[in-house]
C-alpha atoms as a PDB file:
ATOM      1  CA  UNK A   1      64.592  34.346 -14.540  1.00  0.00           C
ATOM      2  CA  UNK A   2      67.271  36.656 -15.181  1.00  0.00           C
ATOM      3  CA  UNK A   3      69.254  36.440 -18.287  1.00  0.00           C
ATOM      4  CA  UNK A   4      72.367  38.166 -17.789  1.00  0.00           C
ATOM      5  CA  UNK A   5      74.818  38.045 -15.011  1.00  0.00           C
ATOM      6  CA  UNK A   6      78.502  38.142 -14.131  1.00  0.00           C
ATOM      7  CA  UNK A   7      80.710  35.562 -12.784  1.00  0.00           C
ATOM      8  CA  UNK A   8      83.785  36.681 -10.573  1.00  0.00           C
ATOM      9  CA  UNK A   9      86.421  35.260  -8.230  1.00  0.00           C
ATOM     10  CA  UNK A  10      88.970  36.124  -6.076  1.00  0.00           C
ATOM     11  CA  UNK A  11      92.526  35.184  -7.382  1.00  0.00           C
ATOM     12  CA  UNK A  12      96.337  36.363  -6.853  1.00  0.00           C
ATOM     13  CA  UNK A  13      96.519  34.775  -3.893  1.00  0.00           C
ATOM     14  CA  UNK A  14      99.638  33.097  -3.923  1.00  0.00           C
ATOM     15  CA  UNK A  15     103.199  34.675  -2.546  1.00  0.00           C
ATOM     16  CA  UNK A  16     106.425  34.165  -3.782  1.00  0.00           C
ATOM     17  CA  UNK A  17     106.540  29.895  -4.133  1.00  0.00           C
ATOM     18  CA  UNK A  18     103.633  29.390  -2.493  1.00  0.00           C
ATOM     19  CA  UNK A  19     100.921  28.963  -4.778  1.00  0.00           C
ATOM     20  CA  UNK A  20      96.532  29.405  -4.281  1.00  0.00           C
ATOM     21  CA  UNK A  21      93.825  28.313  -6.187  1.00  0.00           C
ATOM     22  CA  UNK A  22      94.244  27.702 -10.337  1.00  0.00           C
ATOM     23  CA  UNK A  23      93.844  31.074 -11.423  1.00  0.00           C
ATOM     24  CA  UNK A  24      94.517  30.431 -14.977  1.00  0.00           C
ATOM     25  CA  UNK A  25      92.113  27.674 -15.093  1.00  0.00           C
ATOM     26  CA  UNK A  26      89.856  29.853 -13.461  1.00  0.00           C
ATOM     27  CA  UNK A  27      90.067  32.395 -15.991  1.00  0.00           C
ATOM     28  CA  UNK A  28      88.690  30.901 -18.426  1.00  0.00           C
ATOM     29  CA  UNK A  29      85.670  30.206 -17.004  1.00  0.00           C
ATOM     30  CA  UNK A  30      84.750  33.879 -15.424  1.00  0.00           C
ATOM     31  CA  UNK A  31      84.003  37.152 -16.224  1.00  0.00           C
ATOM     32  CA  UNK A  32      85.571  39.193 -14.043  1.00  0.00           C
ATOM     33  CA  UNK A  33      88.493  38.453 -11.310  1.00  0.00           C
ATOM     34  CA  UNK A  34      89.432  39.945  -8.254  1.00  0.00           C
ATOM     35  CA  UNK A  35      92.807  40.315  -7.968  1.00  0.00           C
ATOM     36  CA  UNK A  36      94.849  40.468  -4.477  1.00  0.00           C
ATOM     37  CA  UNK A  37      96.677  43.851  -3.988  1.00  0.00           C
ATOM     38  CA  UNK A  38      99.880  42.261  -1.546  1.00  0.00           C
ATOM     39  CA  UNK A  39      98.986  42.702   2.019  1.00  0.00           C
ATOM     40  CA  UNK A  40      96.473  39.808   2.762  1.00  0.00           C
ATOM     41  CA  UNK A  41      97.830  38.075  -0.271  1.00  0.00           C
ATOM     42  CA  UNK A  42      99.810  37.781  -3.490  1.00  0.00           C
ATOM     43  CA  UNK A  43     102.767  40.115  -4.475  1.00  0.00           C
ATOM     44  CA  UNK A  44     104.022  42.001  -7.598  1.00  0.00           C
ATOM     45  CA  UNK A  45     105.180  39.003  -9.362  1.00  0.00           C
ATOM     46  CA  UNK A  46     101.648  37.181  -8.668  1.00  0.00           C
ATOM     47  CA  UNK A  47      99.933  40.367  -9.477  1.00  0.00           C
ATOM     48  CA  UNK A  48     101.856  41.029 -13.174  1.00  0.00           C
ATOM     49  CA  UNK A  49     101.144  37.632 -14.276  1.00  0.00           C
ATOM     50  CA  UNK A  50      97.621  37.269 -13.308  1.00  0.00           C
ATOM     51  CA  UNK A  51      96.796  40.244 -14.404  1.00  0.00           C
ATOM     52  CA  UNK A  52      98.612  39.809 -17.698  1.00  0.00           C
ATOM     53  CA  UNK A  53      97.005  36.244 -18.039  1.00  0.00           C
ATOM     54  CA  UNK A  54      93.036  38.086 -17.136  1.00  0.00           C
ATOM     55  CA  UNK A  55      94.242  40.595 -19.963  1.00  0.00           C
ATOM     56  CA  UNK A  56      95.202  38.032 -22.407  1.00  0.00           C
ATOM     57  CA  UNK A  57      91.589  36.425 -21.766  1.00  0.00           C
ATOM     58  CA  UNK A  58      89.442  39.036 -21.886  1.00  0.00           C
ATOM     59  CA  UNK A  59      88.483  38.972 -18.055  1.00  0.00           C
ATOM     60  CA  UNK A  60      87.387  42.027 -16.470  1.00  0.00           C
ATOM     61  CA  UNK A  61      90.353  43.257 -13.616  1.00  0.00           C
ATOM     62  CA  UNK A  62      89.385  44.454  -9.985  1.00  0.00           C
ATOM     63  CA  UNK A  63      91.085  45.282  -7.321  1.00  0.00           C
ATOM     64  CA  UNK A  64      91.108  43.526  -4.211  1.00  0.00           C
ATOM     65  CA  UNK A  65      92.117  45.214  -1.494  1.00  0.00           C
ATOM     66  CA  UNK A  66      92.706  43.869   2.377  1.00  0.00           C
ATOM     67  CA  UNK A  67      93.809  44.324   5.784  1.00  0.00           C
ATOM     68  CA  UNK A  68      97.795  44.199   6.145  1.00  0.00           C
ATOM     69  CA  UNK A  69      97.374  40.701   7.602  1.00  0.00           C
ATOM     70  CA  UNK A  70      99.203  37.568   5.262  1.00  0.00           C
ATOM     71  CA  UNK A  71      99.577  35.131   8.345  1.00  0.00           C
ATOM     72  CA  UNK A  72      96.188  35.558   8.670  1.00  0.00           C
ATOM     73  CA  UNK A  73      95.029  35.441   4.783  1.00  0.00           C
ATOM     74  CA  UNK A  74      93.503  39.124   5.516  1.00  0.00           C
ATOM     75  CA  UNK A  75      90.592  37.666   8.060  1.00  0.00           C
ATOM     76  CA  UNK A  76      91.224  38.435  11.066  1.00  0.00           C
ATOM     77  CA  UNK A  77      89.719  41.836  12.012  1.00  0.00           C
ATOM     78  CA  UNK A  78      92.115  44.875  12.853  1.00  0.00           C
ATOM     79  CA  UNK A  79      90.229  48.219  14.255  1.00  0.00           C
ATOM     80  CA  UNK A  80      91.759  51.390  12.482  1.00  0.00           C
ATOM     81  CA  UNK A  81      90.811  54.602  12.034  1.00  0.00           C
ATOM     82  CA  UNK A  82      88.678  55.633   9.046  1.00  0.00           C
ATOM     83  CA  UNK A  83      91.733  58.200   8.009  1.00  0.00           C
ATOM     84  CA  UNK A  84      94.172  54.783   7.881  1.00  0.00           C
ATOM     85  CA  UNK A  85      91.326  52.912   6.425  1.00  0.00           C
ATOM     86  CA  UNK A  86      91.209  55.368   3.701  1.00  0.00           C
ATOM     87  CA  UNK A  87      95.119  55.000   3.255  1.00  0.00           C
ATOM     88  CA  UNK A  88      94.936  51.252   3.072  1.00  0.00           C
ATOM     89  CA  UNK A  89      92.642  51.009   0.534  1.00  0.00           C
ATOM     90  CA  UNK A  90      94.521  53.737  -1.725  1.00  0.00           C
ATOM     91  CA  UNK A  91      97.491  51.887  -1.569  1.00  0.00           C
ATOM     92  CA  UNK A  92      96.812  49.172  -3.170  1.00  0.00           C
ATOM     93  CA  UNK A  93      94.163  50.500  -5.233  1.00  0.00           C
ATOM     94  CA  UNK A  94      97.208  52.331  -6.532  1.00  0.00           C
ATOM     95  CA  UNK A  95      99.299  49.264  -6.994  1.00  0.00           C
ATOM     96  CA  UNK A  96      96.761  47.193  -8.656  1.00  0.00           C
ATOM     97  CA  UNK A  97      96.313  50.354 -11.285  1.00  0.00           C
ATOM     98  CA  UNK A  98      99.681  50.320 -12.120  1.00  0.00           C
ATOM     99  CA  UNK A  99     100.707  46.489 -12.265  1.00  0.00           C
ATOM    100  CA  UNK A 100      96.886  46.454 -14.926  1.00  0.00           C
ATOM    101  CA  UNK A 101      98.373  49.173 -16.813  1.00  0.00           C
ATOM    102  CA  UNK A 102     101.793  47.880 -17.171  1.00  0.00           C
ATOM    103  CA  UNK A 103      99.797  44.517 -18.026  1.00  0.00           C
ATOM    104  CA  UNK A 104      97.721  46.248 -21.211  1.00  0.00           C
ATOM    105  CA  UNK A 105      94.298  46.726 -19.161  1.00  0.00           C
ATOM    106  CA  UNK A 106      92.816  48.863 -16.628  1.00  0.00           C
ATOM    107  CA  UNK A 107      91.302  48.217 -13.046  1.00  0.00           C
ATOM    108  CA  UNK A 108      87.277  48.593 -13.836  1.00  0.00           C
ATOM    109  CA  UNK A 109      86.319  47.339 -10.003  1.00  0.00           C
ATOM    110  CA  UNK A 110      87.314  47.319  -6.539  1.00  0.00           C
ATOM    111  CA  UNK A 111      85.953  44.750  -4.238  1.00  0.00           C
ATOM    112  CA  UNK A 112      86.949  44.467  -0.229  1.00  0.00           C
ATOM    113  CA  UNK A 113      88.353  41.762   0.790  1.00  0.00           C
ATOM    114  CA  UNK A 114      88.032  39.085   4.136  1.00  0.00           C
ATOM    115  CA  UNK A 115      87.732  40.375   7.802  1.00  0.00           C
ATOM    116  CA  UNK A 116      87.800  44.226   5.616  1.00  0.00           C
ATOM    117  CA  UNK A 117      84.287  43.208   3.523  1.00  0.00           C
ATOM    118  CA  UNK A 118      82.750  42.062   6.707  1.00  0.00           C
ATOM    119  CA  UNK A 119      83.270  44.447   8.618  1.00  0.00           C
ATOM    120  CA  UNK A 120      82.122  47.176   5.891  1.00  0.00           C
ATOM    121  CA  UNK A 121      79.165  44.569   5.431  1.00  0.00           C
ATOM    122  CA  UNK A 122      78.189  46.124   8.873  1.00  0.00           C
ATOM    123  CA  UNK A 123      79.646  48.961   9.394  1.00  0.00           C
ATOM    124  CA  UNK A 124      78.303  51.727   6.590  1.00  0.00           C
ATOM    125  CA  UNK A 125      80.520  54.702   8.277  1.00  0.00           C
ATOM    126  CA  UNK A 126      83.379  52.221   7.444  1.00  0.00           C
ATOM    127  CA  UNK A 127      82.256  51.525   3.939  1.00  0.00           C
ATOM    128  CA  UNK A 128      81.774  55.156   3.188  1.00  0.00           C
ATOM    129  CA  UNK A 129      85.547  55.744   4.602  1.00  0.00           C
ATOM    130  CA  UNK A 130      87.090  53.146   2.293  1.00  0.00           C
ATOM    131  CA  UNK A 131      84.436  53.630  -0.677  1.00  0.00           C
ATOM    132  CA  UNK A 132      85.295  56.798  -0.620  1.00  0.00           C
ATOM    133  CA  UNK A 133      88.731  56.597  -0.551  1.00  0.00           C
ATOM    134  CA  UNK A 134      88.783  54.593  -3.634  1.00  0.00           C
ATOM    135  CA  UNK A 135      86.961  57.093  -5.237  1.00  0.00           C
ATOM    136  CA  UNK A 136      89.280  59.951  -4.681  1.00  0.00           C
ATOM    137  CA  UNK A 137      91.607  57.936  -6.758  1.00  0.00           C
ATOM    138  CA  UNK A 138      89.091  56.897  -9.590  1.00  0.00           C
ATOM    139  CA  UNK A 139      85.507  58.630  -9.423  1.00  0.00           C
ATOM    140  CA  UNK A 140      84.107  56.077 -12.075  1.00  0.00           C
ATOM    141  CA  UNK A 141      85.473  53.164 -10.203  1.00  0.00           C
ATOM    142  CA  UNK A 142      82.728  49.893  -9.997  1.00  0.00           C
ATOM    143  CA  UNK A 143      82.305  49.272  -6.391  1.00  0.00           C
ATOM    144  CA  UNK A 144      81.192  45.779  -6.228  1.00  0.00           C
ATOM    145  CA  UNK A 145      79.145  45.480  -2.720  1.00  0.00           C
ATOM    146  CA  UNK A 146      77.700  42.678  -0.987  1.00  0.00           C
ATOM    147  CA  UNK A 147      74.050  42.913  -1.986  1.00  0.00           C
ATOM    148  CA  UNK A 148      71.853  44.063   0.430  1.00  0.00           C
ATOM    149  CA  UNK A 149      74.607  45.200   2.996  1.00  0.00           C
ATOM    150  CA  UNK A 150      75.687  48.238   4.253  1.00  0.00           C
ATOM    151  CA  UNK A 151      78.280  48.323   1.743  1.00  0.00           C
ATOM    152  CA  UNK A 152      75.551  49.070  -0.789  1.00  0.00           C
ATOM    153  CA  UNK A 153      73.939  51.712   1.419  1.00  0.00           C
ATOM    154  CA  UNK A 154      77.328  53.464   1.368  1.00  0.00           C
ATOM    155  CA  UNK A 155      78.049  52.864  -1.984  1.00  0.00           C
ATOM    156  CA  UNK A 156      74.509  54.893  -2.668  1.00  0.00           C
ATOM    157  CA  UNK A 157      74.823  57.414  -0.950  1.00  0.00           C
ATOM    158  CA  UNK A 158      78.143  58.210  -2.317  1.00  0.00           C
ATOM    159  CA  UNK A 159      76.812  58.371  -5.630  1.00  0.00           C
ATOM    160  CA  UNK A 160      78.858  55.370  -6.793  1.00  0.00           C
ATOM    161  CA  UNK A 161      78.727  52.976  -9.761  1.00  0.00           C
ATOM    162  CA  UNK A 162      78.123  50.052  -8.041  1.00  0.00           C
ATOM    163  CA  UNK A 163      77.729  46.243  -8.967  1.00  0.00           C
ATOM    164  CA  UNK A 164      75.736  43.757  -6.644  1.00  0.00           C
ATOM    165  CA  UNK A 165      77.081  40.330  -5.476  1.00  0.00           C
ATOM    166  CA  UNK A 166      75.931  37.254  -3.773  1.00  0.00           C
ATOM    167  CA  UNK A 167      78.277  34.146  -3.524  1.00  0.00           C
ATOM    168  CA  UNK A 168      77.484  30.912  -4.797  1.00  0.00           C
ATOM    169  CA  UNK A 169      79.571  29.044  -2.326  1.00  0.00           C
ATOM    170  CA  UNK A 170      78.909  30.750   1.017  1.00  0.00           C
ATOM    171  CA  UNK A 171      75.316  30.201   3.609  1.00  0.00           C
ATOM    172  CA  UNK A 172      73.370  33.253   4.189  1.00  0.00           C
ATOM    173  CA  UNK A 173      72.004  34.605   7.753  1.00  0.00           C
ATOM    174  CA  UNK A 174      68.454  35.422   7.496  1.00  0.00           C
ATOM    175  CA  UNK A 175      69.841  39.081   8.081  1.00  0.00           C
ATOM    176  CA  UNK A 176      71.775  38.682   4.459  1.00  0.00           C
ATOM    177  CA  UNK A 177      75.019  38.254   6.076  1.00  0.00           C
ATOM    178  CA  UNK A 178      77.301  35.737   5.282  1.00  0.00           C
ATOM    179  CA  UNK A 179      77.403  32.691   7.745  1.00  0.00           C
ATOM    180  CA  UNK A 180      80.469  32.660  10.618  1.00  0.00           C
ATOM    181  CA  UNK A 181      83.189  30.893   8.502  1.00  0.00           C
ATOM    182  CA  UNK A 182      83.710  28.985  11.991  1.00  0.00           C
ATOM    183  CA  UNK A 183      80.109  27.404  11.581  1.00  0.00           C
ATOM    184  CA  UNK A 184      79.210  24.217   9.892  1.00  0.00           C
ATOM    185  CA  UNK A 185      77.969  24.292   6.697  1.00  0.00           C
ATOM    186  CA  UNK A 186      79.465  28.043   6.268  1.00  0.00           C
ATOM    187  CA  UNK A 187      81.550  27.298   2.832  1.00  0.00           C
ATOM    188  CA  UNK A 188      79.721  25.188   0.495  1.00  0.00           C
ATOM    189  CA  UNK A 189      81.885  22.439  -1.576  1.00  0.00           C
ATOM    190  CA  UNK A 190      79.187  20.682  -3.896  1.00  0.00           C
ATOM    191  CA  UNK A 191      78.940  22.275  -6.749  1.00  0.00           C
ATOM    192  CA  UNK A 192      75.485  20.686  -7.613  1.00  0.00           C
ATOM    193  CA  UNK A 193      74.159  22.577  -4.673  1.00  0.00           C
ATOM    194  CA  UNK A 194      75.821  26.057  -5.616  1.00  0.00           C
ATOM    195  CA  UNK A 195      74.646  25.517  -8.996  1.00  0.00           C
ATOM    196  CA  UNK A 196      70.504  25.372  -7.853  1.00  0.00           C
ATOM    197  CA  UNK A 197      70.988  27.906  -4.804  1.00  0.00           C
ATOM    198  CA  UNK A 198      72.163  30.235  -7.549  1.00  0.00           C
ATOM    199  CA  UNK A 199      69.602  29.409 -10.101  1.00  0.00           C
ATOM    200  CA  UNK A 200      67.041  30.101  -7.831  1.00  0.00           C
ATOM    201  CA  UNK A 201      67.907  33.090  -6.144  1.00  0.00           C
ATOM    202  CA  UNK A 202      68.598  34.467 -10.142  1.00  0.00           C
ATOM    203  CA  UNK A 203      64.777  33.123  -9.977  1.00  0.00           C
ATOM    204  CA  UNK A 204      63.356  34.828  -7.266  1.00  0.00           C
ATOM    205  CA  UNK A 205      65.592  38.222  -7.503  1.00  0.00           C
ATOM    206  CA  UNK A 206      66.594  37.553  -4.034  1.00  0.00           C
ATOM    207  CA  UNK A 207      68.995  36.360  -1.592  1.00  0.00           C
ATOM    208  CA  UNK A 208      67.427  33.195  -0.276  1.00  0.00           C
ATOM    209  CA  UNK A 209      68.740  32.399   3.396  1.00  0.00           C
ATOM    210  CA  UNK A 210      69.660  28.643   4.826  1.00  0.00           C
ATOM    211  CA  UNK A 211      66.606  29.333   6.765  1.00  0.00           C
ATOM    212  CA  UNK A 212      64.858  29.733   3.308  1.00  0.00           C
ATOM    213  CA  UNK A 213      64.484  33.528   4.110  1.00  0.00           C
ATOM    214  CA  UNK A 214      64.172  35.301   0.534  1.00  0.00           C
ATOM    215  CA  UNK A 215      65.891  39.190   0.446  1.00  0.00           C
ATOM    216  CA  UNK A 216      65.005  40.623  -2.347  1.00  0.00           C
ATOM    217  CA  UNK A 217      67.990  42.389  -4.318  1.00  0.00           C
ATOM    218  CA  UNK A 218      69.105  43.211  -7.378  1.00  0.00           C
ATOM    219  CA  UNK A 219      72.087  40.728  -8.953  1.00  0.00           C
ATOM    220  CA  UNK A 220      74.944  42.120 -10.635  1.00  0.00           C
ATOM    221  CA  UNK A 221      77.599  38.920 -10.493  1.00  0.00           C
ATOM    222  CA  UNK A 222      78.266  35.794  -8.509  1.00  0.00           C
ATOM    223  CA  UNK A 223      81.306  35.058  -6.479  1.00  0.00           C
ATOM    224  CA  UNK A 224      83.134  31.865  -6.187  1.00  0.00           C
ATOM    225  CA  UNK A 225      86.428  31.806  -3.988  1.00  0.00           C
ATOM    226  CA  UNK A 226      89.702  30.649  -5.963  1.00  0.00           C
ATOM    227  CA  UNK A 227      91.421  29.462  -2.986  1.00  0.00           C
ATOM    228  CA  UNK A 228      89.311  26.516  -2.610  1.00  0.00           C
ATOM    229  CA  UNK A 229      90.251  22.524  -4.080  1.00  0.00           C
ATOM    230  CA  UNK A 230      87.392  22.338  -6.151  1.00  0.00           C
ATOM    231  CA  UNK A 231      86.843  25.959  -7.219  1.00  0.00           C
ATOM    232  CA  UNK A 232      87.383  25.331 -10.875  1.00  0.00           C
ATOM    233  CA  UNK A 233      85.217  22.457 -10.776  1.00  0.00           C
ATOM    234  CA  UNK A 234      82.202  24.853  -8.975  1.00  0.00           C
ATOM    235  CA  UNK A 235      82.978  27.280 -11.489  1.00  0.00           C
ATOM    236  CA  UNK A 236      82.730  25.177 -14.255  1.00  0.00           C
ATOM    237  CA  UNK A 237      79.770  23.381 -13.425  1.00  0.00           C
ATOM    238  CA  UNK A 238      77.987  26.902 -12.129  1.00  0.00           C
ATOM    239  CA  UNK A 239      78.674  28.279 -15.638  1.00  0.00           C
ATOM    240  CA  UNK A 240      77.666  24.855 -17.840  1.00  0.00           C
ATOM    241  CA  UNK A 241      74.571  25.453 -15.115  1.00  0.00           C
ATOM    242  CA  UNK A 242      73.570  28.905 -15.805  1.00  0.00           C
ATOM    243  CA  UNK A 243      73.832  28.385 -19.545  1.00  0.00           C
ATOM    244  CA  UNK A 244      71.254  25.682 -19.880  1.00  0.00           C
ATOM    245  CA  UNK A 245      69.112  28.162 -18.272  1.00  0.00           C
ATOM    246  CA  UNK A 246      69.426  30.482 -20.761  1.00  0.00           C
ATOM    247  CA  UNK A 247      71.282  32.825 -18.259  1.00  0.00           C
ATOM    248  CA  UNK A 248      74.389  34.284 -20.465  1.00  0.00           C
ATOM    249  CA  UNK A 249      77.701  35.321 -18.499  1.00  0.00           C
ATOM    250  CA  UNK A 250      79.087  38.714 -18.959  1.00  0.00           C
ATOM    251  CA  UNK A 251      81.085  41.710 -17.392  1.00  0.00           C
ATOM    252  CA  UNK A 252      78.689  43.999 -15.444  1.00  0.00           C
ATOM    253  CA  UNK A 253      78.195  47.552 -16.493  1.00  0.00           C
ATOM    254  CA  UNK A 254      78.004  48.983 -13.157  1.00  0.00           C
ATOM    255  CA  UNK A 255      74.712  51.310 -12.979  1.00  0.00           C
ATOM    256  CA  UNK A 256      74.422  53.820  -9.916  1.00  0.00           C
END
């Protein structure tokens, strides 16, 4: 079993009013966040005070970057260049450096988000356009790549720090892709059930498929979306989970 792992979600979400997920709560239950850069989600007010509050906590910052797309929540999937691509992600790569510094921290990771992640998940020419983008901007950036994609081949061959993830709350394809969002059984809400697919994919060192399909992989840190009801109830339960299997929760180093 492995013994050491990080915990992550996305968060900022909100806009103006409107308000996502309990990011506060949240944060005191991860390791590292994920934290919207304003065009799928969130804004500069949403970004200063989550940031401030993952600073106050100890909670490792990353950058979440996204298509320009806030009807759509950033998952709907937009075909552009891999110059614009490039520009997109340095935006708000650039934005979320500046609202962490202004905040007392720093921006350790960058993790693609939505319609963006899967299409990089499949498309390594498009990884390597916005991986590489963020690191003209910061060459010891943490790329954090869906394990086994081709955002990790990309993410190699660049020569990147890099830290594998697999999601506690989403179905795997026997391919290692996430399952259709449309499709039943896609998003998983019972936190008992993310709990043990977790524990034993930590067991076998793989990503285990709904078909039972194990992918072997190396495990950096688990995702669990904020913008679900019951997120801080998974995350909660994941954590008291992983800890009575010895597993201990901390902030990944980011190895090449």
């Amino acid at each position: 079993m492995q013994t050491q792992v990080d915990l992550n979600s996305d968060m900022g979400e909100g806009f103006g009013p409107w308000k996502m997920g309990d990011d506060a709560a949240l944060l005191d239950v991860v390791t590292s966040t994920n934290i919207a850069c304003g065009l799928h989600a969130g804004d500069p007010d949403v970004m200063a005070q989550v940031m401030g509050q993952a600073v106050a906590k100890g909670v490792g910052i990353g950058a979440h970057p996204g298509f320009a797309d806030l009807q759509g929540f950033g998952r709907r999937r937009i075909e552009m260049s891999h110059h614009s691509l490039g520009n997109l992600v340095r935006y708000q790569f650039g934005a979320a450096q500046a609202m962490a510094r202004a905040a007392g921290g720093q921006v350790r990771h960058l993790k693609l988000h939505g319609a963006l992640s899967n299409m990089t998940c499949e498309d390594a020419g498009m990884a390597r356009a916005c991986y590489a983008a963020a690191l003209s901007v910061d060459p010891e950036i943490i790329l954090m790549v869906l394990a086994g994609s081709a955002q990790e081949i990309a993410a190699r061959d660049l020569g990147a720090r890099i830290a594998c993830e697999i999601f506690a709350d989403r179905a795997y394809e026997d391919d290692g892709q996430l399952v259709d969002r449309r499709k039943p059984g896609a998003v998983i809400h019972d936190a008992g059930l993310a709990a043990r697919r977790i524990l034993a994919m930590l067991e076998a060192g793989a990503i285990i498929s709904e078909s039972g399909q194990r992918l072997p992989t190396r495990i950096d840190t688990i995702c669990l979306h904020g913008d679900t009801a019951d997120a801080v109830v998974m995350a909660r339960d994941l954590r008291a989970a992983l800890a009575e299997a010895g597993v201990t929760l901390a902030a990944f180093e980011g190895g090449r």
